[in-house]
N, C-alpha and C. Protein backbone atom coordinates (compact mmCIF):
# COMPACT_ATOMS: atom_id res chain seq x y z
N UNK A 1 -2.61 -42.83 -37.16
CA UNK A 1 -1.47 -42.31 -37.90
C UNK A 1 -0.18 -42.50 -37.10
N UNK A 2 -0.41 -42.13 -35.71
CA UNK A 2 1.24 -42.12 -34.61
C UNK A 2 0.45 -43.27 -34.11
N UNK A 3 0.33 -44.84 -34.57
CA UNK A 3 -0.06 -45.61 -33.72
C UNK A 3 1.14 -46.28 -32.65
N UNK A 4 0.99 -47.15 -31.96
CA UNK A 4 1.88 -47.58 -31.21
C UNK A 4 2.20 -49.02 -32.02
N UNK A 5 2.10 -49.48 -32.93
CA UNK A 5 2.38 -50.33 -33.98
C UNK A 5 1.31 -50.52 -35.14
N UNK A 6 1.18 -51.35 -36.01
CA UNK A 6 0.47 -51.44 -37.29
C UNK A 6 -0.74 -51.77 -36.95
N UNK A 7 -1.30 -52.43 -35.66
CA UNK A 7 -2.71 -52.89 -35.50
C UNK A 7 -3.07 -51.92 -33.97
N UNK A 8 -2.34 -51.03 -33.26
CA UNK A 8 -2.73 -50.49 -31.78
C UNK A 8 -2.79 -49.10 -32.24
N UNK A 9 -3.97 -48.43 -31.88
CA UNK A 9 -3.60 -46.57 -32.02
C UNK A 9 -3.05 -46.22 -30.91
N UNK A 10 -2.38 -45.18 -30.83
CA UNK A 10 -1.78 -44.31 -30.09
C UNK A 10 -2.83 -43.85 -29.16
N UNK A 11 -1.99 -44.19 -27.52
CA UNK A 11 -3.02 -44.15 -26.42
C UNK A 11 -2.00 -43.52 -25.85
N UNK A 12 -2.85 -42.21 -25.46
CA UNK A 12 -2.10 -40.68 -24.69
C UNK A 12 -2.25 -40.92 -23.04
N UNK A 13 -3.02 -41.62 -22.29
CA UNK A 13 -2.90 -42.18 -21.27
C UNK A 13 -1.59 -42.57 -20.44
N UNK A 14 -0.49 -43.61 -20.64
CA UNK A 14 1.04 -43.47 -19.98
C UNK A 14 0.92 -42.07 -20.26
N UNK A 15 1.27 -41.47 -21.26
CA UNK A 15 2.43 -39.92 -21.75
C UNK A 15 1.59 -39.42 -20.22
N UNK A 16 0.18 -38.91 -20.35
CA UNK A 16 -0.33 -38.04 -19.28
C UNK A 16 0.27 -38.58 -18.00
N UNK A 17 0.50 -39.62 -17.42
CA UNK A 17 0.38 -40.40 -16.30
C UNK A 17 1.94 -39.87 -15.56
N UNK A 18 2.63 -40.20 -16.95
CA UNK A 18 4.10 -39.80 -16.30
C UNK A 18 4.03 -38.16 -16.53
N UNK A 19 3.64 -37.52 -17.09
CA UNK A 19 3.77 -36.09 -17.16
C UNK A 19 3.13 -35.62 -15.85
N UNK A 20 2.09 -36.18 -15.31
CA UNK A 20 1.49 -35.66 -14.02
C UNK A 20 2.47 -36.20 -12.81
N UNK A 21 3.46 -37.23 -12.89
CA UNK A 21 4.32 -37.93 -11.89
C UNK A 21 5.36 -36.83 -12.17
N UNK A 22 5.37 -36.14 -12.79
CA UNK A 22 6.68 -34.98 -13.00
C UNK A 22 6.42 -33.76 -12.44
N UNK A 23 5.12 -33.90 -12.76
CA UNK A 23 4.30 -32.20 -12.49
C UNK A 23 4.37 -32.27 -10.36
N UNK A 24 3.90 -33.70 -10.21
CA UNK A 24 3.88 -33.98 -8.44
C UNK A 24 5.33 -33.63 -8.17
N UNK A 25 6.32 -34.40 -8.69
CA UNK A 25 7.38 -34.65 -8.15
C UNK A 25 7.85 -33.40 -8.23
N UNK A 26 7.87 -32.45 -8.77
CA UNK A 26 8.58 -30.73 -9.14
C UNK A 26 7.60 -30.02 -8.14
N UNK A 27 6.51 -30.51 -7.82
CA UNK A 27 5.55 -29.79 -6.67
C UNK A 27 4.87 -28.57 -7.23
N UNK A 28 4.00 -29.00 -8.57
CA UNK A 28 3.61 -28.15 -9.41
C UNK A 28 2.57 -28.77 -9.92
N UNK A 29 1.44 -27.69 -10.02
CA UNK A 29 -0.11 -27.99 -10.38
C UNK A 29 0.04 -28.28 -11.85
N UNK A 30 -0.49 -29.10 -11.64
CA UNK A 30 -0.57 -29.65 -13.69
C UNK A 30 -1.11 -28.72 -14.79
N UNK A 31 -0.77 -28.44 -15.61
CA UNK A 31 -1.27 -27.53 -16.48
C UNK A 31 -1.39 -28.17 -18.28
N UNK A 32 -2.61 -27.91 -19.06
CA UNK A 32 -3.13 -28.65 -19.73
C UNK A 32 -1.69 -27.79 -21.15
N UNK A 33 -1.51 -28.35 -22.09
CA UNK A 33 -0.70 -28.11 -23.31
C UNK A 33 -1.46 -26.83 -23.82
N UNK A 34 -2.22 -26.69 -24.27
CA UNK A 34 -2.64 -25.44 -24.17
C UNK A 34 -2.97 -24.24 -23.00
N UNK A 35 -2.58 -24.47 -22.26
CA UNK A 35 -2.36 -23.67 -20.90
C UNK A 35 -0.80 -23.12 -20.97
N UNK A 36 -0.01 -24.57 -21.38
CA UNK A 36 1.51 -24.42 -21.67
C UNK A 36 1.42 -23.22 -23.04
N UNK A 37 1.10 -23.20 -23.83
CA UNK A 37 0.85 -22.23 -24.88
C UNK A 37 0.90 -20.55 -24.64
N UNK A 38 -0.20 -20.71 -23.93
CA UNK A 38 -0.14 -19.25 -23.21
C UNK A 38 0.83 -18.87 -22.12
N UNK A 39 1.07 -19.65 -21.50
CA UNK A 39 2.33 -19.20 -20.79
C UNK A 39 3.39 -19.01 -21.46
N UNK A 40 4.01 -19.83 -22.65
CA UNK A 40 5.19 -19.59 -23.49
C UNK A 40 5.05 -18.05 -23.46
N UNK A 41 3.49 -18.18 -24.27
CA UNK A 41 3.45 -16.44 -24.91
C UNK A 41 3.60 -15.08 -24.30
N UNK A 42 2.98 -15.40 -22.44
CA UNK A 42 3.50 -14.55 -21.70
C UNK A 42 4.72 -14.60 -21.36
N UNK A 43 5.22 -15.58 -21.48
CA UNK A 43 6.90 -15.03 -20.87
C UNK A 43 7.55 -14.17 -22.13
N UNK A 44 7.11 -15.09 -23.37
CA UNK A 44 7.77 -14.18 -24.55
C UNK A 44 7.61 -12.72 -24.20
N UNK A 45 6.30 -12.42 -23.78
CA UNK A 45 6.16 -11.02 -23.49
C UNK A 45 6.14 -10.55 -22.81
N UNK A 46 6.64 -10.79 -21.24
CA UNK A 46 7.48 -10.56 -20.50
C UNK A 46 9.04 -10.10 -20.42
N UNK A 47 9.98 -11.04 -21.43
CA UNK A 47 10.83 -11.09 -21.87
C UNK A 47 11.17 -10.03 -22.71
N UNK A 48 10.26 -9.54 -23.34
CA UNK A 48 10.36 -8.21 -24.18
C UNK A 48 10.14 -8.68 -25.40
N UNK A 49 9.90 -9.81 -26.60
CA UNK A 49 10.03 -10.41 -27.77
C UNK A 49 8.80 -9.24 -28.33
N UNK A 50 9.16 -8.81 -29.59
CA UNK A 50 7.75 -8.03 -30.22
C UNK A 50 6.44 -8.95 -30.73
N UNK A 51 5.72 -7.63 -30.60
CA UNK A 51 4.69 -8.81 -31.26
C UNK A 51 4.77 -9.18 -32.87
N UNK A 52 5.13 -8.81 -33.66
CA UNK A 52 5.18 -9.51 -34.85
C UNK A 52 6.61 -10.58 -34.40
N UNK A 53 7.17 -11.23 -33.81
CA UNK A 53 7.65 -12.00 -33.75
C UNK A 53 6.84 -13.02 -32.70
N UNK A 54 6.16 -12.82 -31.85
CA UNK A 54 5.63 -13.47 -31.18
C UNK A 54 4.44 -14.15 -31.43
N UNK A 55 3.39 -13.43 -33.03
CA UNK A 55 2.84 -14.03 -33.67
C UNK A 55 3.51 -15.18 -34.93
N UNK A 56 4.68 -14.86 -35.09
CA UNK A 56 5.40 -15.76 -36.06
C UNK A 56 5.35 -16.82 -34.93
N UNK A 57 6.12 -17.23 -34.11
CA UNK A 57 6.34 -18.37 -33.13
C UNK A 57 4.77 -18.84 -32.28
N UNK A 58 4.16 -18.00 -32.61
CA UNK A 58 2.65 -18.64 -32.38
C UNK A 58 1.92 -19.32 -33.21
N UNK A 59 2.21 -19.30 -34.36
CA UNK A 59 1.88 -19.88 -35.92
C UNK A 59 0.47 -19.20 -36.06
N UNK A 60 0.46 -17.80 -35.51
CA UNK A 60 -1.04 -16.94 -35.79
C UNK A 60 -0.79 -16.81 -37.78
N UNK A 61 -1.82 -16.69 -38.41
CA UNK A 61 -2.25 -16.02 -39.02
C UNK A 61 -1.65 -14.62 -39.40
N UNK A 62 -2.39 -13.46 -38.61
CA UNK A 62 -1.89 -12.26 -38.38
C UNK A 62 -1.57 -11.86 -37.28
N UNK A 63 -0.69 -10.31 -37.17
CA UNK A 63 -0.58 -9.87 -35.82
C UNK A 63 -1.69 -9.59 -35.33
N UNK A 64 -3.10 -9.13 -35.76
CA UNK A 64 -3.84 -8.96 -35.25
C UNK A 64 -4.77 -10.01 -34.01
N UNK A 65 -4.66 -11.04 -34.27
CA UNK A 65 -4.61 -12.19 -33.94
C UNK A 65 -4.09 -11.56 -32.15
N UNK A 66 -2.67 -11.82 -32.52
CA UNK A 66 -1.39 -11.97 -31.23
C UNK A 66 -2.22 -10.85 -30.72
N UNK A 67 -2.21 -9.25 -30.90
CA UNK A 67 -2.19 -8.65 -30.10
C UNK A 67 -3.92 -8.42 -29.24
N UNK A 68 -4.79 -8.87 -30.75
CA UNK A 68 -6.06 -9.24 -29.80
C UNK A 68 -6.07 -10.05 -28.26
N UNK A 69 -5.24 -11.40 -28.38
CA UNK A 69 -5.15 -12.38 -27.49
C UNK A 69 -4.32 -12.18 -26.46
N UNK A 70 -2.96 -11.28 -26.62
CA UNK A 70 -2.42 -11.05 -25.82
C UNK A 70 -1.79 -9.43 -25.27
N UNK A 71 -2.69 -8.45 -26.28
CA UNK A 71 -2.52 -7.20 -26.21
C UNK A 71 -2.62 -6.71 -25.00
N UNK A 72 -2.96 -7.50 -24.08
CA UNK A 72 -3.44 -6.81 -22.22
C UNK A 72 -2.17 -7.63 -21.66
N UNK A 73 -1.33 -8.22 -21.94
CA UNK A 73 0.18 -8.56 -21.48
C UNK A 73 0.98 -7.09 -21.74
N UNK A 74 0.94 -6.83 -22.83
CA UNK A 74 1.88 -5.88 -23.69
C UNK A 74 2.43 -4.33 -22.52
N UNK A 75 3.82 -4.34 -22.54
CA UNK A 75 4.20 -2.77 -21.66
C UNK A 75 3.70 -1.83 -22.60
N UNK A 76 3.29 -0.91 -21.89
CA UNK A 76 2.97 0.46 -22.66
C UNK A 76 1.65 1.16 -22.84
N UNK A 77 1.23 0.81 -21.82
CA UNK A 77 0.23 2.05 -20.83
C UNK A 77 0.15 3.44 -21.51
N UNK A 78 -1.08 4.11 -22.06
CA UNK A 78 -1.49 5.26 -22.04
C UNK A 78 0.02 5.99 -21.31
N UNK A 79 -0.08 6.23 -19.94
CA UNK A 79 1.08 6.86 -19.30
C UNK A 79 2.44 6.48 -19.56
N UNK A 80 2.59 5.47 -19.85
CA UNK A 80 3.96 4.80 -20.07
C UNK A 80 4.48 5.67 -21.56
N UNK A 81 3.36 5.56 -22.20
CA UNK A 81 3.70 6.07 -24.06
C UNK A 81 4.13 7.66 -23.74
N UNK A 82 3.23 8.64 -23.00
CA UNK A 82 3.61 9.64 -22.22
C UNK A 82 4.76 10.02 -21.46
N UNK A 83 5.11 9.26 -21.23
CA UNK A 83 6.95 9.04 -20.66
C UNK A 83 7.69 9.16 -21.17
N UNK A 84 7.25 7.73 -22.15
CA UNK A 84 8.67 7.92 -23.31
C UNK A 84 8.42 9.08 -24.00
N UNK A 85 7.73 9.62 -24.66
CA UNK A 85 7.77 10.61 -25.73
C UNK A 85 8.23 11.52 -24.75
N UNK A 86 7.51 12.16 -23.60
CA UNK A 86 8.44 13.43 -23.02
C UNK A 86 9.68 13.04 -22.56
N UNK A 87 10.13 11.98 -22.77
CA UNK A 87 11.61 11.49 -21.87
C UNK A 87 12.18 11.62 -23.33
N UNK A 88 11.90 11.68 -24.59
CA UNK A 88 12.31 11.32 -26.26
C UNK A 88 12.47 12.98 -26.16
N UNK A 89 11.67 14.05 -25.99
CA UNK A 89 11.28 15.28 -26.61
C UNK A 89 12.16 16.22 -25.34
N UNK A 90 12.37 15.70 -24.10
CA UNK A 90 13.29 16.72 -23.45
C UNK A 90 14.83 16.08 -23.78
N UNK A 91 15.15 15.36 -24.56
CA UNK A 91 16.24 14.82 -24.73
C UNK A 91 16.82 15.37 -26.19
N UNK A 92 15.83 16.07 -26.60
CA UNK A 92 16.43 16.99 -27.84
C UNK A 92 15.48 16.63 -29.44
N UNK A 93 14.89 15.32 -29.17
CA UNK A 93 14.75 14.87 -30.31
C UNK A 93 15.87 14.59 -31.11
N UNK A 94 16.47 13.49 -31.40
CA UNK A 94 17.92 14.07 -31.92
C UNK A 94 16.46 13.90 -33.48
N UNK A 95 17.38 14.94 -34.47
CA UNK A 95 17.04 15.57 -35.97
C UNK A 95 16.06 16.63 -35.79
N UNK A 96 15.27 16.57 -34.39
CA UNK A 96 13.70 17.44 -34.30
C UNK A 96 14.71 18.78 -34.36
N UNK A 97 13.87 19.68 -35.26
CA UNK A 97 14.40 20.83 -35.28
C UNK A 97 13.66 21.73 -34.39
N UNK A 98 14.38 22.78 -33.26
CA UNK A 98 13.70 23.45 -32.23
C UNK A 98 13.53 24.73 -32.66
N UNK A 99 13.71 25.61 -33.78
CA UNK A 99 13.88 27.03 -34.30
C UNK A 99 12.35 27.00 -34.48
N UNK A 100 11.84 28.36 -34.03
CA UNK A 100 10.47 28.47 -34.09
C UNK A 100 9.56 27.45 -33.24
N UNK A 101 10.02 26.94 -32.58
CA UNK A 101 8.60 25.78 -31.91
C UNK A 101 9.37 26.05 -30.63
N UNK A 102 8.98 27.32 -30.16
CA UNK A 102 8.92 27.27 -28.69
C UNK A 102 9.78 26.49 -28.17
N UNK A 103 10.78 27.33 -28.92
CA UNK A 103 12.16 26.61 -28.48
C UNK A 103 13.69 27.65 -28.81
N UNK A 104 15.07 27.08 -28.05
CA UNK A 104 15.93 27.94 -28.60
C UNK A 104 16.87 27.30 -29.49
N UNK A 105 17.19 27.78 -30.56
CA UNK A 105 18.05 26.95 -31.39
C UNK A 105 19.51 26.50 -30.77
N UNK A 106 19.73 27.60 -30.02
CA UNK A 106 21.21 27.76 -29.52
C UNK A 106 20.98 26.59 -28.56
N UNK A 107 20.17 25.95 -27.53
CA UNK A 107 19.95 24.93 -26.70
C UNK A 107 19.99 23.87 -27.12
N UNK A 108 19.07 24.05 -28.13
CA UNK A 108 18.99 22.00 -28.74
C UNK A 108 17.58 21.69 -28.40
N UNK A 109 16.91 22.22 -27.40
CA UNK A 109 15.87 21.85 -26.71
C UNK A 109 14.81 23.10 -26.25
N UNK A 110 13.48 22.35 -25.91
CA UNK A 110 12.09 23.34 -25.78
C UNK A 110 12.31 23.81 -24.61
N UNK A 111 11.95 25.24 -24.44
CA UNK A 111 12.10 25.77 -23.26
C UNK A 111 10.57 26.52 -22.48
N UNK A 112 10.60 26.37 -21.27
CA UNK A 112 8.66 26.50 -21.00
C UNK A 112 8.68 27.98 -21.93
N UNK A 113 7.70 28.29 -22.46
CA UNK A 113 7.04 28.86 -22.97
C UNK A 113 8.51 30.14 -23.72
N UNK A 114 9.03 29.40 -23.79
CA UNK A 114 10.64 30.32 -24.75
C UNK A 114 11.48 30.82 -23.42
N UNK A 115 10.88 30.18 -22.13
CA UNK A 115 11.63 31.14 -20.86
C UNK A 115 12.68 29.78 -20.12
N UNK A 116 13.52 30.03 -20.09
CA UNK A 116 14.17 29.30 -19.04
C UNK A 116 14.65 29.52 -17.77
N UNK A 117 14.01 30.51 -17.50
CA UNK A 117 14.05 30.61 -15.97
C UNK A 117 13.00 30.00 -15.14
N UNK A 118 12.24 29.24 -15.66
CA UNK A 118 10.96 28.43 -14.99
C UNK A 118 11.88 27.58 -14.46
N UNK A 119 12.88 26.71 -15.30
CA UNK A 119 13.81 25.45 -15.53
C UNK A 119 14.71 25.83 -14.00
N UNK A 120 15.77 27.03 -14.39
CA UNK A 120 16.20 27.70 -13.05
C UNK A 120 15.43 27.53 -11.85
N UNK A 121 14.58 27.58 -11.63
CA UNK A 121 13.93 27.93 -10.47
C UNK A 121 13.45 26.89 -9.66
N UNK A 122 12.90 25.95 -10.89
CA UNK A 122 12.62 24.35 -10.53
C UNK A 122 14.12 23.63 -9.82
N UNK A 123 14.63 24.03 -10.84
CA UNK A 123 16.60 23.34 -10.43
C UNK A 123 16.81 23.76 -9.20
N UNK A 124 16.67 24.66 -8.58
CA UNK A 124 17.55 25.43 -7.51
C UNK A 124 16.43 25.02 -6.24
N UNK A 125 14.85 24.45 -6.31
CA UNK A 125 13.99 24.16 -5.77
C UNK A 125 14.08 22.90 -5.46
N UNK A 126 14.57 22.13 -6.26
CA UNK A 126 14.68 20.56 -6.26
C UNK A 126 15.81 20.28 -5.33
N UNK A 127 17.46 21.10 -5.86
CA UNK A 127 18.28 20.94 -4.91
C UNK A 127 17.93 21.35 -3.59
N UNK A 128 17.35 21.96 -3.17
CA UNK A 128 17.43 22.93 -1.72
C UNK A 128 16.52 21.62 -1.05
N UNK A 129 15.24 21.35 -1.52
CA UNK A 129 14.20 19.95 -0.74
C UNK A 129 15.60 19.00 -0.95
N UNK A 130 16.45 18.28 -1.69
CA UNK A 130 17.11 17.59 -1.33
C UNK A 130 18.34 17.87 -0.32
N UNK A 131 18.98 18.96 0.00
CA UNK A 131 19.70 19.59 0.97
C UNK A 131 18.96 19.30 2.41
N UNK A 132 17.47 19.86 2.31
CA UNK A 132 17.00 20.49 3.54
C UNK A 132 16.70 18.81 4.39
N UNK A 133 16.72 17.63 3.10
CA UNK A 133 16.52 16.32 3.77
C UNK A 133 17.93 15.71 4.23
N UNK A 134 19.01 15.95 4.23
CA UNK A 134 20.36 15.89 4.44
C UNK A 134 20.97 14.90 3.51
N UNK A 135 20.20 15.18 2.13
CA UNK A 135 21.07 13.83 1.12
C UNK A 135 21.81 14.03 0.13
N UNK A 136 22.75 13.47 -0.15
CA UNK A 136 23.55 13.40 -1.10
C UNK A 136 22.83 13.75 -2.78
N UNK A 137 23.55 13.80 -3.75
CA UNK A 137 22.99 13.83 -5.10
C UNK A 137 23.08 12.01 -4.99
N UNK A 138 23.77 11.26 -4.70
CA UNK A 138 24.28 9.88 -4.93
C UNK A 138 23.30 8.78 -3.93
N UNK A 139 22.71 9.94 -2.92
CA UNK A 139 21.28 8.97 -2.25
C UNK A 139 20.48 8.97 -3.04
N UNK A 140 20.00 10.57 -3.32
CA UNK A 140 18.65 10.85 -3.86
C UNK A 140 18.61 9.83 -5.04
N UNK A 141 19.98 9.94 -6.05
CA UNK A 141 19.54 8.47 -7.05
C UNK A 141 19.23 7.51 -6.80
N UNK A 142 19.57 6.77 -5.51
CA UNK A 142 19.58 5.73 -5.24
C UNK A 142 17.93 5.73 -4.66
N UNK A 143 17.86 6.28 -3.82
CA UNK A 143 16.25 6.50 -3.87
C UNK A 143 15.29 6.11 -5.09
N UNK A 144 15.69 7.52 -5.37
CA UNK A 144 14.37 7.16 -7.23
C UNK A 144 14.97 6.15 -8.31
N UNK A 145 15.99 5.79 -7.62
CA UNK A 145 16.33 4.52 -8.93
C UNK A 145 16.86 5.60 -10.36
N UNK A 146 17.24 6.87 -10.52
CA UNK A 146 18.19 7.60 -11.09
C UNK A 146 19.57 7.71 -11.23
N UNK A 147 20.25 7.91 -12.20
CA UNK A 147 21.44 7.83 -12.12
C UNK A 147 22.03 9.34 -11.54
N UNK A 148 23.15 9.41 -10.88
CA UNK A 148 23.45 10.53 -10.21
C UNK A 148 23.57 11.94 -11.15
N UNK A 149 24.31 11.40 -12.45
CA UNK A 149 24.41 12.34 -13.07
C UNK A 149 23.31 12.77 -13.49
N UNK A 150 22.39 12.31 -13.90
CA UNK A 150 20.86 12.68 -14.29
C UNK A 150 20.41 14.11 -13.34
N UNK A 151 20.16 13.50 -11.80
CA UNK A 151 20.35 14.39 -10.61
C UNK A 151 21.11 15.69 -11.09
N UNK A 152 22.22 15.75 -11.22
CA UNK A 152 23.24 16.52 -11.15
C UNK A 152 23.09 17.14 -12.45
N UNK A 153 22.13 16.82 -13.98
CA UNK A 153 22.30 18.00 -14.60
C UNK A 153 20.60 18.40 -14.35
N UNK A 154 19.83 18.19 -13.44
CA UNK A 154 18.79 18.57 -13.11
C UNK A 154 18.79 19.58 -12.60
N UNK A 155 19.58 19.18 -10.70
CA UNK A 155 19.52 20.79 -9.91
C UNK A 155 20.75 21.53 -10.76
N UNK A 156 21.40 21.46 -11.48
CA UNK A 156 22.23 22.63 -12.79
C UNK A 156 21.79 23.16 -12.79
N UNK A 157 20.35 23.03 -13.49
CA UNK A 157 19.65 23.47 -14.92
C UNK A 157 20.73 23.26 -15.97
N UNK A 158 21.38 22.10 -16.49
CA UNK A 158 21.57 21.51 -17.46
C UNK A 158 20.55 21.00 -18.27
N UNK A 159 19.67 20.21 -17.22
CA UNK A 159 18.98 19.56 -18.57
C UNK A 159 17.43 19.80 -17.56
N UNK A 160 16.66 20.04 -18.55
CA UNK A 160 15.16 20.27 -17.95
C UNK A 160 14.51 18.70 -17.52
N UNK A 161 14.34 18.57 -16.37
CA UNK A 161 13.71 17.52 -16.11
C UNK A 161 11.80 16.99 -16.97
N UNK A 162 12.06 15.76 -17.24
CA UNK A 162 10.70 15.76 -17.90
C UNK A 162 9.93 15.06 -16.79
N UNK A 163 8.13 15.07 -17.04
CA UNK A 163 7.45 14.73 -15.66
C UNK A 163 7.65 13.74 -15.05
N UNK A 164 8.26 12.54 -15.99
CA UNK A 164 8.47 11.08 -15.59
C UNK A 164 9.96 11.71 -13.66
N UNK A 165 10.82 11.76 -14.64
CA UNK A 165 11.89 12.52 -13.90
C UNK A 165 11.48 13.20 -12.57
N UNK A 166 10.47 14.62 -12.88
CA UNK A 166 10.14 15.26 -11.34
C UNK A 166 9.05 14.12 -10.76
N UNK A 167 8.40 13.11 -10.96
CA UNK A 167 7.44 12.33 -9.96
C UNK A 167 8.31 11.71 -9.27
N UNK A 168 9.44 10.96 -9.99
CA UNK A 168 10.49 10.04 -9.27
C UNK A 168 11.47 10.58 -8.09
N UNK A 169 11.89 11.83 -8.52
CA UNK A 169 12.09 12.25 -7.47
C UNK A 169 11.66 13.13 -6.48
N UNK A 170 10.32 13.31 -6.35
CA UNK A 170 9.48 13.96 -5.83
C UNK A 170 8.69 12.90 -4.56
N UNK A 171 8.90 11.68 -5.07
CA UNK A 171 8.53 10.06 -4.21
C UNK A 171 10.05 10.02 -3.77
N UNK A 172 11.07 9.88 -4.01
CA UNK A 172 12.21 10.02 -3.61
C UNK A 172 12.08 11.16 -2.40
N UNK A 173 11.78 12.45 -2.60
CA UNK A 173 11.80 12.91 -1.22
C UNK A 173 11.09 13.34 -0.85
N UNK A 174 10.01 12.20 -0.46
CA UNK A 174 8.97 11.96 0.29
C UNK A 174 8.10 13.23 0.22
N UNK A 175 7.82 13.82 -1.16
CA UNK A 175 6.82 14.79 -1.18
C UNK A 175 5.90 14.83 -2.54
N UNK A 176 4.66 15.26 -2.31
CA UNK A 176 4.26 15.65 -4.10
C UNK A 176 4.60 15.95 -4.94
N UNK A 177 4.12 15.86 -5.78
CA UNK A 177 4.92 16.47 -7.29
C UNK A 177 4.12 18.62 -7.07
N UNK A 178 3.09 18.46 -6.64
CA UNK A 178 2.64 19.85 -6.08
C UNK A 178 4.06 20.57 -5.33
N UNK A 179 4.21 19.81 -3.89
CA UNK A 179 4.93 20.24 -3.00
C UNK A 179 6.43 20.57 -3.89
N UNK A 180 6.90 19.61 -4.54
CA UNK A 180 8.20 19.79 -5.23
C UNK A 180 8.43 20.79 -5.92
N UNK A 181 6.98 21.03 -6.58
CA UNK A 181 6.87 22.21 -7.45
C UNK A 181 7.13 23.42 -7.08
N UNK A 182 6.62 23.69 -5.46
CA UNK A 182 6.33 24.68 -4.72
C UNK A 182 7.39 25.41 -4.26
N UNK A 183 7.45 25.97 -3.80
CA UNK A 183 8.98 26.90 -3.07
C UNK A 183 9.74 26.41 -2.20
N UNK A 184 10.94 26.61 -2.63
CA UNK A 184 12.21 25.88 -1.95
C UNK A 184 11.85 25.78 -0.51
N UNK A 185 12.28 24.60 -0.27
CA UNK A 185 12.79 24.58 1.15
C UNK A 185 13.16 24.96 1.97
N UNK A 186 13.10 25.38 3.24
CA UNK A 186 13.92 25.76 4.14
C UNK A 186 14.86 24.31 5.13
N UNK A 187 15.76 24.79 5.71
CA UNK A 187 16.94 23.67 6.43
C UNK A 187 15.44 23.18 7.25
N UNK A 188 15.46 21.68 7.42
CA UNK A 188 14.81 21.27 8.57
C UNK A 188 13.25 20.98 8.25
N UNK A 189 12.84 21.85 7.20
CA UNK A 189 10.99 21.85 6.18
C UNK A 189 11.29 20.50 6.30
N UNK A 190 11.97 19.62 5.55
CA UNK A 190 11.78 18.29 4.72
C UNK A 190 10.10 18.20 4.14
N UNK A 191 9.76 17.59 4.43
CA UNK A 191 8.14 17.53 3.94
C UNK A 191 6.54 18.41 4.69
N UNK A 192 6.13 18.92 4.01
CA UNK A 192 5.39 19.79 4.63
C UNK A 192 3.93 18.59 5.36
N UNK A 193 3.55 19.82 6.43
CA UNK A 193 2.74 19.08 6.98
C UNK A 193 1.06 19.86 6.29
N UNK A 194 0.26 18.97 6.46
CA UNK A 194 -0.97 19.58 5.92
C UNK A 194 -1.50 20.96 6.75
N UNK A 195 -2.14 21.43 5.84
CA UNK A 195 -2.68 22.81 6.72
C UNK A 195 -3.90 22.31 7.24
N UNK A 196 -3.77 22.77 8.89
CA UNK A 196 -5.55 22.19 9.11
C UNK A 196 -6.00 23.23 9.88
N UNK A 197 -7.76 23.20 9.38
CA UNK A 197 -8.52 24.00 9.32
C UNK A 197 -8.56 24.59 11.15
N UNK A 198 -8.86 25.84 11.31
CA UNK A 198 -8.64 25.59 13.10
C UNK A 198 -10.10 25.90 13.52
């Protein structure tokens, strides 16, 4: 059909020959056209492209297809989905209505068990371990990869930190999410040492 004129078929031999003289010369292991396939598809999903678009440009069938074949590429981990929703649900829900659900209307947002002095206590605990390590609100972000203000309506008690939030900065200053939890700091504590048995 693609012959090389009316009486020669089409011989894929040169094409490979120079494609492997390209693959040497770039200093890169050869990889078969369908090898090239799947890599498109991981970068697509790398890149962030959804999967119903990534099955359109795959010429699948269905999505089911795409995400069978490439559903173990895909972000969004058990824990990851856990993130977002408590990072979605301490952020107010915007429309979620908080009246009656263990929550205060006047806030916008859920408060532990209708109490916000848990929130207080955490806030004023978080600042003091970051004091007692001698850092700024503008390190500690830089540490956990947070933005300062984030920090800053945390130790408030502006805004209730969600768990994603206290792990990050709890690895930020160099302690557990236990230890963080635990009672403020004193000047000089920075990270506790283990208790050992005597």
């Amino acid at each position: 059909m693609f012959g090389l004129g009316p009486t020669r078929p089409f011989n894929g031999t040169p094409l490979f020959k120079r494609a492997e003289r390209s693959w040497n010369a770039a200093g890169l292991e050869r990889i078969t056209l369908h090898e090239c396939r799947h890599t498109f598809a991981s970068l697509m999903i790398a890149a962030g492209v959804n999967a119903k678009a990534l099955s359109s440009y795959m010429g699948h069938a269905g999505i089911s297809i795409t995400l069978d074949r490439y559903g173990h590429l895909m972000p969004g981990s058990e824990t990851q989905a856990a993130w977002m929703l408590d990072d979605y649900l301490s952020l107010g829900a915007p429309g979620l209505r908080q009246d009656g659900i263990n929550g205060s209307p006047a806030a916008g947002r859920p408060t532990p068990n209708g109490n916000g002095a848990a929130y207080a206590a955490l806030a004023a605990n978080l600042a003091s371990r970051r004091r007692a390590l001698g850092l700024t609100q503008e390190q500690l972000a830089k540490r956990a990869a947070m933005s300062p203000s984030l920090i800053s309506r945390v130790e408030s008690g502006r805004q209730p930190p969600t768990v994603r939030t206290l792990m990050k900065m709890a690895q930020a200053l160099g302690a557990s999410l236990a230890v963080t939890l635990d009672a403020p700091a004193e000047a000089g504590d920075g990270v506790r040492e283990p208790v050992r048995a005597s």
